[in-house]
C-alpha atoms as a PDB file:
ATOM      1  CA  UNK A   1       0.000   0.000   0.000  1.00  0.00           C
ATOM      2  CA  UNK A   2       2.630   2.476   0.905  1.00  0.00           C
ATOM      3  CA  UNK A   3       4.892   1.786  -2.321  1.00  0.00           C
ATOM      4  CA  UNK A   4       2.018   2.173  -4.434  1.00  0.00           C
ATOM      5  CA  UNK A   5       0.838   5.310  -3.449  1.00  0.00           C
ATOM      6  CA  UNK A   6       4.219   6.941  -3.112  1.00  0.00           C
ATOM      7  CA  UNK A   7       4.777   5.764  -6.390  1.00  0.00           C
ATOM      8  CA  UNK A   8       1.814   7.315  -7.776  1.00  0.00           C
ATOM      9  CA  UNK A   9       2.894  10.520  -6.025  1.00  0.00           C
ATOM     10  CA  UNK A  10       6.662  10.690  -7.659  1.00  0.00           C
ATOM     11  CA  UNK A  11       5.221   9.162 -10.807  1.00  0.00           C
ATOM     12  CA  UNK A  12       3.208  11.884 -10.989  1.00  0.00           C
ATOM     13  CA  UNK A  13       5.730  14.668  -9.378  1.00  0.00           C
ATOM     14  CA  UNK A  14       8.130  14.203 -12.100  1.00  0.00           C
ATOM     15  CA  UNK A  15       5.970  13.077 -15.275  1.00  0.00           C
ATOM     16  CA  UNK A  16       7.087   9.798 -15.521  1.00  0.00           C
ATOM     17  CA  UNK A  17       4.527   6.601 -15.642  1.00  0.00           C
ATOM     18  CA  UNK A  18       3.764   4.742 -12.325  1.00  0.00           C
ATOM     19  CA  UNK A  19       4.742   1.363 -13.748  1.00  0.00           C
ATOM     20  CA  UNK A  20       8.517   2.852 -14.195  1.00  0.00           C
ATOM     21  CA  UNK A  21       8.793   3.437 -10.165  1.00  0.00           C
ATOM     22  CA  UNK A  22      10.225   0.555  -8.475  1.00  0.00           C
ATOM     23  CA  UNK A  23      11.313   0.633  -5.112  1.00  0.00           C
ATOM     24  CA  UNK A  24      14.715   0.512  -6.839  1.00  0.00           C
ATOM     25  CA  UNK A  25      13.733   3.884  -8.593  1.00  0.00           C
ATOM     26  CA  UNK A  26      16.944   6.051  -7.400  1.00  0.00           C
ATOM     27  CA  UNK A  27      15.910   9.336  -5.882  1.00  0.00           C
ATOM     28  CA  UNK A  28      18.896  11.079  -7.856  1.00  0.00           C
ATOM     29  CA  UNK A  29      18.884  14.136 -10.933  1.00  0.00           C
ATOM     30  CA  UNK A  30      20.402  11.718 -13.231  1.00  0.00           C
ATOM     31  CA  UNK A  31      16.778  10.023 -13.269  1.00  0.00           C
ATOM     32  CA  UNK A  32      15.004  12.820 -13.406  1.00  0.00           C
ATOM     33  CA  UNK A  33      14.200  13.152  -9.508  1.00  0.00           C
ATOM     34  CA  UNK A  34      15.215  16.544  -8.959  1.00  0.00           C
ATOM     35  CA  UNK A  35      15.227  17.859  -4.875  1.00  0.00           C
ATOM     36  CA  UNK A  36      12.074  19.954  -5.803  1.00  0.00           C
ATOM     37  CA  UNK A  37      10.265  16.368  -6.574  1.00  0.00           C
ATOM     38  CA  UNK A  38      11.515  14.822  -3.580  1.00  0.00           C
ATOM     39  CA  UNK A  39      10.023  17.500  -1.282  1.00  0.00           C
ATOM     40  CA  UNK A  40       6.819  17.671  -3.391  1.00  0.00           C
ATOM     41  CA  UNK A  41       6.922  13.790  -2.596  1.00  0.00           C
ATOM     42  CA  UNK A  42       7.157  13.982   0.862  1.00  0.00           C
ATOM     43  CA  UNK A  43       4.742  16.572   1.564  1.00  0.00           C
ATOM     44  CA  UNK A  44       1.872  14.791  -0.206  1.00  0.00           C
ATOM     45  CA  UNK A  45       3.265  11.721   1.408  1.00  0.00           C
ATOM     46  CA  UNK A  46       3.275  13.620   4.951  1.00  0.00           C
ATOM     47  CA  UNK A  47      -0.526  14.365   3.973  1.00  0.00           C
ATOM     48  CA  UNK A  48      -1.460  10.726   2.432  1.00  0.00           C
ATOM     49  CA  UNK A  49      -0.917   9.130   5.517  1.00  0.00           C
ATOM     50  CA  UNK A  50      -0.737  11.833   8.263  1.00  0.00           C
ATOM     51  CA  UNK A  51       2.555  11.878   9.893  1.00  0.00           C
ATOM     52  CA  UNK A  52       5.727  13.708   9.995  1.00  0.00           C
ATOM     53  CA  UNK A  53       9.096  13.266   8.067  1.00  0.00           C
ATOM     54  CA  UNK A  54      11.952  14.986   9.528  1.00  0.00           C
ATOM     55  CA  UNK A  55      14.368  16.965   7.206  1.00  0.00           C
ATOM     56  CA  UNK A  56      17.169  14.808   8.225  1.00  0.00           C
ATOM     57  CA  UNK A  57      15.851  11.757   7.731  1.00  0.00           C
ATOM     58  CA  UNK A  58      14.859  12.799   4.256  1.00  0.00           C
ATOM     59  CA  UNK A  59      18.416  13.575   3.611  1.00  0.00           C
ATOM     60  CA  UNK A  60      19.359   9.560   3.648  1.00  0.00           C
ATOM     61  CA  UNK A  61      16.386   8.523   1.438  1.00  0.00           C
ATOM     62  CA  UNK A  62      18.799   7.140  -1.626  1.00  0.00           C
ATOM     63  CA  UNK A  63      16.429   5.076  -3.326  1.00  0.00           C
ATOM     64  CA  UNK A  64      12.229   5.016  -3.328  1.00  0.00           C
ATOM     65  CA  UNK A  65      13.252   1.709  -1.022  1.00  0.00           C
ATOM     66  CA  UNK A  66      14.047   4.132   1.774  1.00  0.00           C
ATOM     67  CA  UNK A  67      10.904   6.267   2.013  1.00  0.00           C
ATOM     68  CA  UNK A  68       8.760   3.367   2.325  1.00  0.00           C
ATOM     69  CA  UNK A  69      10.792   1.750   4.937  1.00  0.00           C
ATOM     70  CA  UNK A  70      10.771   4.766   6.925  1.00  0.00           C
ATOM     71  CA  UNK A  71       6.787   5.331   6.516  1.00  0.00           C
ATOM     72  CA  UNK A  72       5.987   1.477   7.405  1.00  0.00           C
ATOM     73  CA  UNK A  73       8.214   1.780  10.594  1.00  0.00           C
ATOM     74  CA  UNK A  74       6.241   5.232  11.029  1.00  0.00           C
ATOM     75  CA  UNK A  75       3.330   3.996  10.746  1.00  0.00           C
ATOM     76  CA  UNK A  76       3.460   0.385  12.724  1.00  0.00           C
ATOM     77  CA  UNK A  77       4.790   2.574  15.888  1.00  0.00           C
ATOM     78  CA  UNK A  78       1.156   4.359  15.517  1.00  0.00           C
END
C-alpha cells in the first residue's frame, strides 16, 4: 500500500509513468528526480498518511526503497 501510493505521487511529481517506479527507482537528478520532486513527494506523502518526516531523515532517502521503509516503521509505531 505504501509503495504504491508513493509511487503514484513521484510518478506523478516528475511526469514519468507509475509502472517505471520501483522501489529501486533512485531518488537522484540523473533520473530525473530533482530535490524539488523529492520534497513535493514527501509533503503529499506527509498528507497521504498523516505523519511527519523529519528533514534529516529525508536527507538519507537514496532510493524510493528508503521512504517506504521509513513510513511502514512510522506507521506500525502508531
Amino acid at each position: 500500500m505504501v509503495f504504491e501510493k508513493l509511487a503514484r505521487i513521484l510518478a506523478e511529481n516528475i511526469g514519468a509513468d507509475e509502472e517505471d517506479i520501483t522501489l529501486e527507482t533512485e531518488l537522484k537528478p540523473e533520473y530525473g528526480i530533482e530535490p524539488v520532486d523529492i520534497a513535493k513527494m514527501i509533503i503529499e506523502c506527509e498528507k497521504e498518511f498523516n505523519i511527519t518526516i523529519h528533514d534529516e531523515d529525508v536527507h538519507t532517502f537514496k532510493k524510493l526503497e528508503d521512504v517506504v521503509v521509513y513510513v511502514n516503521k512510522i506507521i506500525s509505531d502508531i
